[in-house]
N, C-alpha and C. Protein backbone atom coordinates (compact mmCIF):
# COMPACT_ATOMS: atom_id res chain seq x y z
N UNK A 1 107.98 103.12 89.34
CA UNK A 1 108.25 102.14 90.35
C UNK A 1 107.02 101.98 91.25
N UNK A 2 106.81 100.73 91.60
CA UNK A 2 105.28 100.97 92.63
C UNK A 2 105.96 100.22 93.55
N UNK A 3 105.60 101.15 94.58
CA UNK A 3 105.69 101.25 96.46
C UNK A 3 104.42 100.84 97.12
N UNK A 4 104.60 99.76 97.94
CA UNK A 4 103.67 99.12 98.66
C UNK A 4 103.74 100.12 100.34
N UNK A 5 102.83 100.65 100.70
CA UNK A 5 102.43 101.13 101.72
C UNK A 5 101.18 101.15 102.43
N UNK A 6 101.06 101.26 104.20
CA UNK A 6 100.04 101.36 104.29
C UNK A 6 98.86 102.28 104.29
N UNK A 7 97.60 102.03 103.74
CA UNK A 7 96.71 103.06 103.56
C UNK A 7 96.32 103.55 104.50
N UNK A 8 95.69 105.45 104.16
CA UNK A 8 95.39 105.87 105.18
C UNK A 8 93.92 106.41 105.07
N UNK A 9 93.05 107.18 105.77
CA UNK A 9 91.39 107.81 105.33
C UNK A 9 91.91 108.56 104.09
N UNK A 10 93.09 109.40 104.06
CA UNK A 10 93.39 110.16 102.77
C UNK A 10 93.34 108.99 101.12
N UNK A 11 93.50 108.29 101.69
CA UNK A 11 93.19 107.08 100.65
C UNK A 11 92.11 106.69 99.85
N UNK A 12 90.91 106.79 100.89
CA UNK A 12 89.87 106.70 100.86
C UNK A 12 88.76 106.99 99.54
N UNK A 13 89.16 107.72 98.76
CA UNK A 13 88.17 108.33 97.74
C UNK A 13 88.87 107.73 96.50
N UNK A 14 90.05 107.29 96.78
CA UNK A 14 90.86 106.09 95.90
C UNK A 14 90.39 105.01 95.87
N UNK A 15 90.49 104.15 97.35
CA UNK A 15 89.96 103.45 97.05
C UNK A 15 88.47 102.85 95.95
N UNK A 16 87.69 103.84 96.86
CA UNK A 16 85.98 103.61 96.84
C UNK A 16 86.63 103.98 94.52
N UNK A 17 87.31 104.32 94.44
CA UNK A 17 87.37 104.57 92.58
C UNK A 17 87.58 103.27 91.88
N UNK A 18 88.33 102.69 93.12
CA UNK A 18 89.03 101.05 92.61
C UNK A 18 87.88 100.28 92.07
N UNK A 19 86.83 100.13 93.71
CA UNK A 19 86.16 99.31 93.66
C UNK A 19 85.30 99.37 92.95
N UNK A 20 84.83 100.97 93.22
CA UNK A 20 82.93 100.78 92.75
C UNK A 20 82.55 100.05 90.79
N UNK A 21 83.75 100.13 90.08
CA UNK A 21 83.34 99.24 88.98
C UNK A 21 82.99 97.90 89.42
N UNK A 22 83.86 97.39 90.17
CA UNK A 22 83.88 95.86 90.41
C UNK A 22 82.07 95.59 91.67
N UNK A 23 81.22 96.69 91.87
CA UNK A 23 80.20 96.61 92.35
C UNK A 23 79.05 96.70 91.30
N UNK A 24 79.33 97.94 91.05
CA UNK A 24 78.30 98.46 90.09
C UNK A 24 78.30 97.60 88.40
N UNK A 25 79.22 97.01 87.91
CA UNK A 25 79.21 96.44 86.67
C UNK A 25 79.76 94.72 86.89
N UNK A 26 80.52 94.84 87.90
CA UNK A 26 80.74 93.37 87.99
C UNK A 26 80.29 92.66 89.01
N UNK A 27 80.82 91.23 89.04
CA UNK A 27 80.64 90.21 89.79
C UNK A 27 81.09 90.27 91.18
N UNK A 28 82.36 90.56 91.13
CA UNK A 28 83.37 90.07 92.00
C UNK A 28 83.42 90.56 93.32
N UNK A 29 82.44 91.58 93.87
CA UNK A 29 81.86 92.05 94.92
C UNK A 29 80.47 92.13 94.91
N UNK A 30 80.04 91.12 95.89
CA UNK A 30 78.13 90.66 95.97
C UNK A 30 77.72 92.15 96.54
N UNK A 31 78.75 93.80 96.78
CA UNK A 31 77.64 94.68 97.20
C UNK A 31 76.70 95.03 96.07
N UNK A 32 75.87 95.63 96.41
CA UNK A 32 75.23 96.38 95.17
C UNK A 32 74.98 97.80 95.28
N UNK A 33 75.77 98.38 95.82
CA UNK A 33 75.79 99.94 95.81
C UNK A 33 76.80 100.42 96.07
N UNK A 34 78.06 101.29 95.08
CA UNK A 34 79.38 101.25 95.80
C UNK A 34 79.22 102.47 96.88
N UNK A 35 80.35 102.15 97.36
CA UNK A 35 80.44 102.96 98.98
C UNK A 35 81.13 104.30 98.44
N UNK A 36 81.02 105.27 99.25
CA UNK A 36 81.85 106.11 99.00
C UNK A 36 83.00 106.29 99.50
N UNK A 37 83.96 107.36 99.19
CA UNK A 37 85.11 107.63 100.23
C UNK A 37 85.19 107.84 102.06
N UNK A 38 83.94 108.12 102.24
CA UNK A 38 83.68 108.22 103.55
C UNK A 38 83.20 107.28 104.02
N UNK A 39 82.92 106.53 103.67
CA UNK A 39 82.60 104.92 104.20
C UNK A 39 83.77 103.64 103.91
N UNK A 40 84.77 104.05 102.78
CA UNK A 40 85.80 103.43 102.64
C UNK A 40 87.04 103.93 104.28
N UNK A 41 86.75 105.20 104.02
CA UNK A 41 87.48 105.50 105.32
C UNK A 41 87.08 105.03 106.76
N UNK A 42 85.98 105.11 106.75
CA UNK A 42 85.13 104.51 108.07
C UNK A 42 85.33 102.87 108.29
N UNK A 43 85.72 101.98 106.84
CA UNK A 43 85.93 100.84 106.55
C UNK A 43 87.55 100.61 107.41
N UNK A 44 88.35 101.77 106.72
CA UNK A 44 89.96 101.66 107.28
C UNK A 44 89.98 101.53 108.65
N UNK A 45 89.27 102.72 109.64
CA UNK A 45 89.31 102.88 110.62
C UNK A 45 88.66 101.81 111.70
N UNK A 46 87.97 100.96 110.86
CA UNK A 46 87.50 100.03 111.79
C UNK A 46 87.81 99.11 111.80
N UNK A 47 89.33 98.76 111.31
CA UNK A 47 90.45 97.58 111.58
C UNK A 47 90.85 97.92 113.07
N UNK A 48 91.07 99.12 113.82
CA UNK A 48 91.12 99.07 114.53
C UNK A 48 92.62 98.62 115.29
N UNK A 49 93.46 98.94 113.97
CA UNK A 49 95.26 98.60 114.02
C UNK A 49 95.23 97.28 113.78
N UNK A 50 94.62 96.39 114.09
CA UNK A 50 94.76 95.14 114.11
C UNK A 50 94.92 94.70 112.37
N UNK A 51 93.68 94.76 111.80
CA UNK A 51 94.11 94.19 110.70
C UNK A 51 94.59 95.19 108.96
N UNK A 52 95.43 94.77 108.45
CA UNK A 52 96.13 95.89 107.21
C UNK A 52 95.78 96.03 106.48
N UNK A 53 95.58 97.10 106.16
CA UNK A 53 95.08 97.79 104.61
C UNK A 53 96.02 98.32 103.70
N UNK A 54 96.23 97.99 102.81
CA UNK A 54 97.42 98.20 101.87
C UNK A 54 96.96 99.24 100.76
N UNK A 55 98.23 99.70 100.14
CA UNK A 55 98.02 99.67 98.62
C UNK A 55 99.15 99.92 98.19
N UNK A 56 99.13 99.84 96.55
CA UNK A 56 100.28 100.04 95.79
C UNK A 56 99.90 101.03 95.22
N UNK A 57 101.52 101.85 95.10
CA UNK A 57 101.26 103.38 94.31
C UNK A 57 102.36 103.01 93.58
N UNK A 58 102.09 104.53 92.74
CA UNK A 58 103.14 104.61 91.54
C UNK A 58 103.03 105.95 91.63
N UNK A 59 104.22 106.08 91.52
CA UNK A 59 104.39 108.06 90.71
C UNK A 59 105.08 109.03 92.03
N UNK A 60 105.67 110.30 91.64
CA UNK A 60 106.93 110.55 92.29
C UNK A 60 106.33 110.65 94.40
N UNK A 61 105.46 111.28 94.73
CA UNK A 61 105.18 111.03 96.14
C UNK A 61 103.97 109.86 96.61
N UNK A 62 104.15 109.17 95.12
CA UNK A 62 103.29 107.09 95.90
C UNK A 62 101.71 107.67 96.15
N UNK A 63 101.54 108.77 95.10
CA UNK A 63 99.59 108.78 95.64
C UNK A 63 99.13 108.39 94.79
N UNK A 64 99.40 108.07 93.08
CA UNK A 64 98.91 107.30 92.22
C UNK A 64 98.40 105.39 92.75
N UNK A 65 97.22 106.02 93.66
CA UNK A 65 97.07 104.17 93.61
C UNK A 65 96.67 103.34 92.40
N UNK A 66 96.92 101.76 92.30
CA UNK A 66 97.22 101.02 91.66
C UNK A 66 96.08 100.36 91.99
N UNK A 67 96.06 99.72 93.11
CA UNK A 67 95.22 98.67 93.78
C UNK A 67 95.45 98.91 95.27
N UNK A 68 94.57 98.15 96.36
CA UNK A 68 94.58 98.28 97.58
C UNK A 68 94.01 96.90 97.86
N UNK A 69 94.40 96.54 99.29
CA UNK A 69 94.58 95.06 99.32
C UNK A 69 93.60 95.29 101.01
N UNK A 70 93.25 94.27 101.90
CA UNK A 70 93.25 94.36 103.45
C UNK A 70 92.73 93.02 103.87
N UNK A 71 92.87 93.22 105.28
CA UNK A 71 91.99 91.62 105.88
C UNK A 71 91.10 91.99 106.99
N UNK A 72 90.68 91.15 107.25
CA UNK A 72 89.31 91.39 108.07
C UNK A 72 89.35 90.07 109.12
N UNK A 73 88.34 90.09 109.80
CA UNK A 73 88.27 89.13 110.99
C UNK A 73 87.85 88.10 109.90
N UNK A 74 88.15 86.84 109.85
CA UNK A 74 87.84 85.45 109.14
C UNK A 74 86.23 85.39 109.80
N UNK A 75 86.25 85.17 111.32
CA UNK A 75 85.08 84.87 112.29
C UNK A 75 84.61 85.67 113.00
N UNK A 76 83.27 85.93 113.66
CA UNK A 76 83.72 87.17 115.10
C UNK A 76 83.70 86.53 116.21
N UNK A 77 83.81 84.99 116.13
CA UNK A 77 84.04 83.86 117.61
C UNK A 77 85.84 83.73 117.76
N UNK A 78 85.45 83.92 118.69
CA UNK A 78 87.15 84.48 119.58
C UNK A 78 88.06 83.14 118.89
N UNK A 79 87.82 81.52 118.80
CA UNK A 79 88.21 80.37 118.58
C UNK A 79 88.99 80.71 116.92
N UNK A 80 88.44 81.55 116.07
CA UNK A 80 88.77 81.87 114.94
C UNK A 80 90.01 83.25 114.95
N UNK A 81 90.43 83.97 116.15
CA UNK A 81 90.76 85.04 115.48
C UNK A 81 92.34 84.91 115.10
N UNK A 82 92.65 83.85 115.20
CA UNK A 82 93.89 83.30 114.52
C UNK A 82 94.03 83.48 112.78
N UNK A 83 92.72 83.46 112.06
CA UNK A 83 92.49 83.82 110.71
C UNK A 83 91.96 84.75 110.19
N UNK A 84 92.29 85.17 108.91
CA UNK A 84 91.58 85.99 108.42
C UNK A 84 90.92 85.87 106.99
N UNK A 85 90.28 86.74 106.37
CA UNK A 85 90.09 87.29 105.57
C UNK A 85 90.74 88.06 104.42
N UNK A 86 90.83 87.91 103.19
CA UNK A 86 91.92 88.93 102.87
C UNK A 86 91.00 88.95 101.64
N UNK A 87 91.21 90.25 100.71
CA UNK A 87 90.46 90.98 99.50
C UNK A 87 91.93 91.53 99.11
N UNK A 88 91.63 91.55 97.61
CA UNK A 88 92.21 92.75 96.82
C UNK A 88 91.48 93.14 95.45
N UNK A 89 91.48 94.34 95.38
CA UNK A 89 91.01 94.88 93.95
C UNK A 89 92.01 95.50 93.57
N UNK A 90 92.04 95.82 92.04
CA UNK A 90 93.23 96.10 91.02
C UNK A 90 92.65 97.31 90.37
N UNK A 91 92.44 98.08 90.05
CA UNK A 91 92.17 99.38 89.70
C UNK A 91 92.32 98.82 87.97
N UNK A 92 91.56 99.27 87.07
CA UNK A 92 91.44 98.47 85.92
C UNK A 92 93.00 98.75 84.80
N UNK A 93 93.27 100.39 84.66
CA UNK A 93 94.42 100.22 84.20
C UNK A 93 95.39 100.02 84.61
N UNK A 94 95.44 99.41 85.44
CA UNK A 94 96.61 98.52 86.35
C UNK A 94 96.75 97.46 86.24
N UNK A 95 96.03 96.70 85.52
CA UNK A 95 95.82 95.34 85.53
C UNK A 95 97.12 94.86 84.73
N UNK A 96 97.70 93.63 85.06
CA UNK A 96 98.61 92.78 84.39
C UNK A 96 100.09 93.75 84.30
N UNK A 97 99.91 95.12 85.54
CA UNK A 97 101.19 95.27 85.67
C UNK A 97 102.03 94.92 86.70
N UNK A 98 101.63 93.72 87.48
CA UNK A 98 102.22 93.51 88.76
C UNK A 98 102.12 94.01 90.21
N UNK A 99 101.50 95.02 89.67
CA UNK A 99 101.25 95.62 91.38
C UNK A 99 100.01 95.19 92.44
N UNK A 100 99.06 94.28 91.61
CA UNK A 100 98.59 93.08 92.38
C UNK A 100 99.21 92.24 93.03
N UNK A 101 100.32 91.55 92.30
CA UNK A 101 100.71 90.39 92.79
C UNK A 101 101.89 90.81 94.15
N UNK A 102 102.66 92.28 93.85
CA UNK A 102 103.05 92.79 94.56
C UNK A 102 102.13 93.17 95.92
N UNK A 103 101.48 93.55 95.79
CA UNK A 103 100.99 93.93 96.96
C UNK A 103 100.21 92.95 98.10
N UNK A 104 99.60 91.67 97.41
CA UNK A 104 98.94 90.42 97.96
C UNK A 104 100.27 90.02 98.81
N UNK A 105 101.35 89.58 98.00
CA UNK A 105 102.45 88.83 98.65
C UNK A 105 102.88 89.66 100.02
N UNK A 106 102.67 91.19 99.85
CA UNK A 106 102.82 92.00 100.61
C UNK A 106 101.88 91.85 101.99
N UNK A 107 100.85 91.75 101.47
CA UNK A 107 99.52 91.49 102.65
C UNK A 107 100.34 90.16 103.03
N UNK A 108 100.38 88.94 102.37
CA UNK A 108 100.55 87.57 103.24
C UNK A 108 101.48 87.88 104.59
N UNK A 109 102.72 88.35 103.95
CA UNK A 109 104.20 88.67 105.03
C UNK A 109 103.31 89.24 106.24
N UNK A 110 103.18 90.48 105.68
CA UNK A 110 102.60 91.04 106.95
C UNK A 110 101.66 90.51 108.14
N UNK A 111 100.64 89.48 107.34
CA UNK A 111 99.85 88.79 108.13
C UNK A 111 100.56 87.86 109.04
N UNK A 112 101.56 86.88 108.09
CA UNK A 112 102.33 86.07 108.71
C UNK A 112 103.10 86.53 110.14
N UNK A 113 103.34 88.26 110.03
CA UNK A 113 104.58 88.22 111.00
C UNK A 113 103.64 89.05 112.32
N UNK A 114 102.37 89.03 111.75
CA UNK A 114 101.75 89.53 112.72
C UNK A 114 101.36 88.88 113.63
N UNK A 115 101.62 87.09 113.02
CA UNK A 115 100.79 86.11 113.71
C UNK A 115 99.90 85.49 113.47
N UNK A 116 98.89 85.79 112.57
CA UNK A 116 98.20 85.03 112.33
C UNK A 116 98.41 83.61 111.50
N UNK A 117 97.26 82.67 111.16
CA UNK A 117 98.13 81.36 110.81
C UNK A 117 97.50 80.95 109.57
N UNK A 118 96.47 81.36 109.03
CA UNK A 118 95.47 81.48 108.13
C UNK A 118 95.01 82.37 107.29
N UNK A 119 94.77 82.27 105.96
CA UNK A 119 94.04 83.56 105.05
C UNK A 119 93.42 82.81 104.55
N UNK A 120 92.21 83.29 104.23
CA UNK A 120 90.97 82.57 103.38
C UNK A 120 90.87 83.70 102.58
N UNK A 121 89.97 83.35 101.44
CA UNK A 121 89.92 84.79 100.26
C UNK A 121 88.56 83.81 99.58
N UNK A 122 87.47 84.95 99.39
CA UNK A 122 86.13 84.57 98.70
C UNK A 122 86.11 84.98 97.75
N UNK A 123 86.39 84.27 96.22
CA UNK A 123 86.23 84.39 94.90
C UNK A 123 85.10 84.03 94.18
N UNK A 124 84.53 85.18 94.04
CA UNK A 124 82.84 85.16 92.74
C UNK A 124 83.76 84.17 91.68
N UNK A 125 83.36 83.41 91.18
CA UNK A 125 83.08 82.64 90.20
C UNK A 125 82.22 82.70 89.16
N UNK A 126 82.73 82.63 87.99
CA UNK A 126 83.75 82.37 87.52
C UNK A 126 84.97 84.07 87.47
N UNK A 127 86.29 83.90 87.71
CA UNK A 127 87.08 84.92 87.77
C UNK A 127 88.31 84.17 87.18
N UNK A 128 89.13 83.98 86.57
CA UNK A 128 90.19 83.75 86.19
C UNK A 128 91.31 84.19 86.69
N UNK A 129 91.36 86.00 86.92
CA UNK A 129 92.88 86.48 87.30
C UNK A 129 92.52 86.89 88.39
N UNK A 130 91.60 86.56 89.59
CA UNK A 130 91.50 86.33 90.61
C UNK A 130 92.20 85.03 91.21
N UNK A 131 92.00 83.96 90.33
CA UNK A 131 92.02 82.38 90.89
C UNK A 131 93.82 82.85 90.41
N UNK A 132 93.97 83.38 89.22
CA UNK A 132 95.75 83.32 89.11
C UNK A 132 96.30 84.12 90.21
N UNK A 133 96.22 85.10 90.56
CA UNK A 133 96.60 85.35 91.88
C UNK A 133 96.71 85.14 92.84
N UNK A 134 95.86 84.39 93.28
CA UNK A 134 95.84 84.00 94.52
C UNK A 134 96.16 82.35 94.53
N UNK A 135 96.71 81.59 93.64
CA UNK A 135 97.15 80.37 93.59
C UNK A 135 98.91 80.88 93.13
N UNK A 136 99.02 82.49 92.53
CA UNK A 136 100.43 82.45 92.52
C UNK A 136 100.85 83.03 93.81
N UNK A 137 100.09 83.34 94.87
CA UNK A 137 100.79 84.19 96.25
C UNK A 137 100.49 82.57 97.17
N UNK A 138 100.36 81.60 96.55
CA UNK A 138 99.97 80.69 97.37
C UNK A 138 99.05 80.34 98.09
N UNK A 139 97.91 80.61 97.66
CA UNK A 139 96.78 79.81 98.01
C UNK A 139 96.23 78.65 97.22
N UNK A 140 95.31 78.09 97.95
CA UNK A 140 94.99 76.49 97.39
C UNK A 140 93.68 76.59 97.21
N UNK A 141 92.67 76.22 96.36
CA UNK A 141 91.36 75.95 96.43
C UNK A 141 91.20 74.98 97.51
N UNK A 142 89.72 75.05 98.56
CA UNK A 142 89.66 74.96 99.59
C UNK A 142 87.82 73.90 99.58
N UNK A 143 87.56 75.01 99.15
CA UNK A 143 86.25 74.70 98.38
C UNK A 143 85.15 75.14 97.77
N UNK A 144 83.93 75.40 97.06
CA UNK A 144 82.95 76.13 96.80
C UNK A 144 81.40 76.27 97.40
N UNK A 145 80.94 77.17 97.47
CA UNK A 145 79.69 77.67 97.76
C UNK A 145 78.74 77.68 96.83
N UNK A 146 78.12 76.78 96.16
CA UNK A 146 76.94 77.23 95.76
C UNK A 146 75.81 77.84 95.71
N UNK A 147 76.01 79.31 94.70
CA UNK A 147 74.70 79.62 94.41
C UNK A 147 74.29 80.67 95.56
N UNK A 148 75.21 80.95 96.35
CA UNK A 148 74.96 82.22 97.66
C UNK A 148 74.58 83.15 97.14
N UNK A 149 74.97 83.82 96.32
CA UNK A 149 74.80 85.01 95.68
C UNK A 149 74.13 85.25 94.63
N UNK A 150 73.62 86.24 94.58
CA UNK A 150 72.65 86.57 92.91
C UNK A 150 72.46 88.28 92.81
N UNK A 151 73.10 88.43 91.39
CA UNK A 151 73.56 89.39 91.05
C UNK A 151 73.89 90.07 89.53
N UNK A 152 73.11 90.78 89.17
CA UNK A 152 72.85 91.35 87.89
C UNK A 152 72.21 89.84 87.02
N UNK A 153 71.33 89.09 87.89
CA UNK A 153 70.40 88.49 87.38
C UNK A 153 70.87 87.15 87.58
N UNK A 154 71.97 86.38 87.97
CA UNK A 154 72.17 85.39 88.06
C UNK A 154 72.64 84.86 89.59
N UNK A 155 72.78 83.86 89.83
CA UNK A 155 73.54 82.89 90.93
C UNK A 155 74.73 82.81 90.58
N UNK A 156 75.45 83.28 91.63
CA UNK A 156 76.85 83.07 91.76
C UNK A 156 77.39 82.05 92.79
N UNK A 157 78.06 81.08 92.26
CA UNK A 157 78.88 80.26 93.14
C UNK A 157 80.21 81.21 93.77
N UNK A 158 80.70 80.89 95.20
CA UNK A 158 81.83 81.86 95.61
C UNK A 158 83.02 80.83 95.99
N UNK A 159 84.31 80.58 95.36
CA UNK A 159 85.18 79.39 95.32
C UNK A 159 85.67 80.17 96.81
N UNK A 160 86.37 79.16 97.63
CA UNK A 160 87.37 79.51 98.81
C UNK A 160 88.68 79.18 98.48
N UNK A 161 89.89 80.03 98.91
CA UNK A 161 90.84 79.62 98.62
C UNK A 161 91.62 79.73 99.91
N UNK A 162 92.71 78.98 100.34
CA UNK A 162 93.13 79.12 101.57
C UNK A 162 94.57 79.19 101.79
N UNK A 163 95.56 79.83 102.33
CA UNK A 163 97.05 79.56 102.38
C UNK A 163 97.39 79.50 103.89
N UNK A 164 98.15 78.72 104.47
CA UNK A 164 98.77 78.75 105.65
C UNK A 164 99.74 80.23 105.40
N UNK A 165 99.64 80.65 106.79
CA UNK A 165 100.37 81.83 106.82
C UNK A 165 101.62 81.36 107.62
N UNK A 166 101.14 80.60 109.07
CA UNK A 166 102.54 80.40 109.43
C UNK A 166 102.10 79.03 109.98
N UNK A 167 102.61 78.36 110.45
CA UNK A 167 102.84 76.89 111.44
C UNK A 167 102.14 76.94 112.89
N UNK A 168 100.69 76.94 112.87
CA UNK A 168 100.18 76.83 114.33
C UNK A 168 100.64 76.16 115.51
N UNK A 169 100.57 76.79 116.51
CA UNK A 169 101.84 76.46 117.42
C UNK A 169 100.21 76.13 118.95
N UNK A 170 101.02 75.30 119.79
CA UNK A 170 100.28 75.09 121.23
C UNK A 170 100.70 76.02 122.28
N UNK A 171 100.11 77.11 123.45
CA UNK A 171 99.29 77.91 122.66
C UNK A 171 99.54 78.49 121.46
N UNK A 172 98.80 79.01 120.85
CA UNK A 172 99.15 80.28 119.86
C UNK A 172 99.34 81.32 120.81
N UNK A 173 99.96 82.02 120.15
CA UNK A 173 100.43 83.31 120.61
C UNK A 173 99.51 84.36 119.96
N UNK A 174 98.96 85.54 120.59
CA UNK A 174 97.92 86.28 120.06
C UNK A 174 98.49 87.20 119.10
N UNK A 175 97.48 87.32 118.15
CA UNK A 175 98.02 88.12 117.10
C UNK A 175 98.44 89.33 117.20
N UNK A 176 99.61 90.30 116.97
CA UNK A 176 100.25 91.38 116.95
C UNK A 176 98.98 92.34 115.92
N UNK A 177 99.12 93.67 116.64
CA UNK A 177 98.33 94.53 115.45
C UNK A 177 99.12 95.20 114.33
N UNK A 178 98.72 95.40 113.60
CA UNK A 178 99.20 95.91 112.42
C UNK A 178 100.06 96.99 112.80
N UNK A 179 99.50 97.87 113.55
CA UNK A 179 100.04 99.02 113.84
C UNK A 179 101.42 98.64 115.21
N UNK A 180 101.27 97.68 115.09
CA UNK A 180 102.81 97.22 115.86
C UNK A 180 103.86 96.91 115.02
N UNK A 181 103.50 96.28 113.78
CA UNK A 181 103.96 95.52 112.90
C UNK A 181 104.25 96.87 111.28
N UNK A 182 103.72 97.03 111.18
CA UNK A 182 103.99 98.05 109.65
C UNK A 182 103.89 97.10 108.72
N UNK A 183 104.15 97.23 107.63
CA UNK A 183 104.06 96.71 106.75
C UNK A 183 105.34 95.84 106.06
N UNK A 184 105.41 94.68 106.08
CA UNK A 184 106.06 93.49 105.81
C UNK A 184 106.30 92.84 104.65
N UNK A 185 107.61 92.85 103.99
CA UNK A 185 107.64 92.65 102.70
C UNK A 185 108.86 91.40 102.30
N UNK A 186 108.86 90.34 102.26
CA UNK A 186 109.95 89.07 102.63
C UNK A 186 110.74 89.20 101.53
């Protein structure tokens, strides 16, 4: 069964396992040196409650991670902090068992009930079960970037994809932190 919860620094050396293929051999993250667990943790901690870091587990006490999901400030101009940012990576033998799509839909709720009104998500191009994901949790292509990136020898275009989270309201109401909120599952 995989359990969506939120991540903690103990997480951390999980994560950095997820990603560092998707640095070191692929596209789909412009870093070029993966991070370690102590910088993935230093990564967690500097949401700062505000914004969520997820993941999906499997197995009898939920430490088998799957994938891990989070969001980030969209902008760092105050006019933006209504939106965000959102990432997920899938841990490779995990792939095409659902606990992606589980856990994204998971991030949206949560974002939604936190308040915010916006998710944007930056997709290396070309990606396929990136673009299926995130057009099945409801996002829309938004638009593309040409050519920002270059990486294991080529230019990468980065597509935008965008979903309303909730119905922007006059004022807005400021966003709730994560750590007020827990984790949100509709």
């Amino acid at each position: 069964m995989i359990a969506i919860r939120a991540a903690t620094a103990a997480d951390a050396g999980a994560i950095a396992a997820i990603y560092a293929p998707h640095v070191l051999v692929g596209t789909a993250s412009f870093e070029e040196e993966a991070p370690d667990g102590r910088t993935m943790a230093r990564r967690i901690a500097a949401s700062d409650g505000l914004y969520p870091w997820l993941v999906a587990t499997q197995g009898p006490e939920g430490t088998g991670i799957l994938a891990y999901a989070y969001a980030t400030a969209f902008h760092p101009r105050a006019a933006y902090r209504w939106a965000v940012e959102t990432t997920i990576y899938v841990a490779d033998a995990a792939q095409r068992q659902g606990a992606g799509r589980l856990l994204y839909e998971a991030l949206v709720d949560t974002l939604a009930a936190q308040g915010f009104t916006q998710a944007i998500a930056r997709i290396a191009l070309p990606n396929t079960a990136s673009i299926g994901l995130h057009e099945a949790t409801g996002f829309r292509r938004a638009g593309v970037q040409r050519e920002v990136g270059y990486k294991h020898g080529q230019w990468m275009d980065v597509g935008l994809w965008q979903r309303e989270l909730a119905q922007p309201t006059k004022p807005p109401a400021e966003p709730r932190p994560f750590a007020d909120v827990g984790v949100v599952r509709v």
